[in-house]
Protein backbone atom coordinates (compact mmCIF):
# COMPACT_ATOMS: atom_id res chain seq x y z
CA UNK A 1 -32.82 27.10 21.96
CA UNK A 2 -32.49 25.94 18.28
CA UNK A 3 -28.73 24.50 17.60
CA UNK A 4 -27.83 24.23 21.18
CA UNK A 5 -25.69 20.88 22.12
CA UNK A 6 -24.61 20.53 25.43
CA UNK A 7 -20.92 19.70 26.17
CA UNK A 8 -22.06 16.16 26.98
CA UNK A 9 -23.33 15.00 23.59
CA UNK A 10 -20.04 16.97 21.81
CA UNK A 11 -17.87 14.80 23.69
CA UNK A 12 -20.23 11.76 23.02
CA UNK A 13 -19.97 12.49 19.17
CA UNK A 14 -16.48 13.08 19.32
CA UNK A 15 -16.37 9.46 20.84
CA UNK A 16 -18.11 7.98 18.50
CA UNK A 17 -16.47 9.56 15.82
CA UNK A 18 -12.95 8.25 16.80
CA UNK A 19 -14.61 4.71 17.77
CA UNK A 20 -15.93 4.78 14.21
CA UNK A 21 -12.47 5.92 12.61
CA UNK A 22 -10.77 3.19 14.57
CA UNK A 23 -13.04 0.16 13.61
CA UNK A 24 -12.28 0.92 9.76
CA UNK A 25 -8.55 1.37 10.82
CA UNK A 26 -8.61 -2.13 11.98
CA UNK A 27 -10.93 -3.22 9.51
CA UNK A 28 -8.67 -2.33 6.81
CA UNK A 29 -5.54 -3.45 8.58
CA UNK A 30 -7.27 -7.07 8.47
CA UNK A 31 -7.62 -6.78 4.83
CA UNK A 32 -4.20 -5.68 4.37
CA UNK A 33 -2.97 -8.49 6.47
CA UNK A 34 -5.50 -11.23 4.77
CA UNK A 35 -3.87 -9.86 1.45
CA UNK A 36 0.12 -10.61 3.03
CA UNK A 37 -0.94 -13.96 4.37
CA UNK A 38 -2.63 -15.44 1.39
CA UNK A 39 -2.04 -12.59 -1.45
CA UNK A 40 1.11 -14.36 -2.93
CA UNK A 41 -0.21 -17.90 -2.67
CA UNK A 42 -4.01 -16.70 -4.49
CA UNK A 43 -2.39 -14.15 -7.28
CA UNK A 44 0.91 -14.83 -7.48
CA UNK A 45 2.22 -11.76 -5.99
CA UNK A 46 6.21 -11.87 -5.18
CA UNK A 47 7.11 -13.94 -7.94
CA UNK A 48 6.14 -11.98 -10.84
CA UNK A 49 8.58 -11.91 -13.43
CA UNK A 50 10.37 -8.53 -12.65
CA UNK A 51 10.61 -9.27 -8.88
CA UNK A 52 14.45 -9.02 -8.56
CA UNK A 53 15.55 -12.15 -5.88
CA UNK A 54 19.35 -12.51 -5.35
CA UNK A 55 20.19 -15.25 -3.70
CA UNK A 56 24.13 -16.48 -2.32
CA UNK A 57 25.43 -18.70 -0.01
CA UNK A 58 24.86 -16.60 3.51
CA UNK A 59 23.06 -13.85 1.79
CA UNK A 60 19.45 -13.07 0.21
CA UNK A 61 18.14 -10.10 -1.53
CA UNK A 62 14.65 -9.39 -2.51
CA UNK A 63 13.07 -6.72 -4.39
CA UNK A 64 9.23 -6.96 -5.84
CA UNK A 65 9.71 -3.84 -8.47
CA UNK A 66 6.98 -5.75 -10.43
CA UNK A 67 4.67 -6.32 -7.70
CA UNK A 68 5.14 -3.56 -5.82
CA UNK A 69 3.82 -1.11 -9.22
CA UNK A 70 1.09 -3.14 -9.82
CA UNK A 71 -0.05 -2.83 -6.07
CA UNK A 72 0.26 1.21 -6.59
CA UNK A 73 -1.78 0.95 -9.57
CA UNK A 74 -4.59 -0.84 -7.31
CA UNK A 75 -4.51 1.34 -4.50
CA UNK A 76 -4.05 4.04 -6.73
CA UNK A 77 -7.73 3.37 -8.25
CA UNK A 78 -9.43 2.27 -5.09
CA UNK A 79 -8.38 5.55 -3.38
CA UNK A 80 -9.28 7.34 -6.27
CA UNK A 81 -12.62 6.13 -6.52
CA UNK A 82 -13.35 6.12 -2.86
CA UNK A 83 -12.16 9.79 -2.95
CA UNK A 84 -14.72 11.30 -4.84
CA UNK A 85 -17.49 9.71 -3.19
């Protein structure tokens, strides 16, 4: 019969499928992690001017406005363009 897949091979694609999904799952979670470990020592990010960092005797406050839009803006356009792919 034409089109006929046995049970089998649907639950061996299905497999695959999900092995596949989770290897670019961890793929990009290295990236993401590279990017933490060595982003703000390579481009600066954290200490851009706009990055609001309080700082008192007992007490610390930290808040990358700056970085944190222009990390949107770059996922932003990487989504965007991997999206219409």
């Amino acid at each position: 019969m034409a089109g006929y897949v046995s049970l089998q091979g649907v639950k061996l694609y299905m497999f695959e499928a999900f092995g596949k999904t989770i290897l670019i799952f961890g793929l990009v979670m290295v990236v993401i992690g590279g990017l933490m470990i060595f982003g703000g020592k390579l481009f600066g990010l954290g200490r851009l001017p706009g990055d609001i960092m309080i700082q008192r005797e007992n007490f610390s406050f930290y808040f990358p406005v700056a970085t944190s839009i222009i990390l949107s803006i770059l996922l932003t356009i990487i989504l965007n363009v991997l999206a219409r792919k």
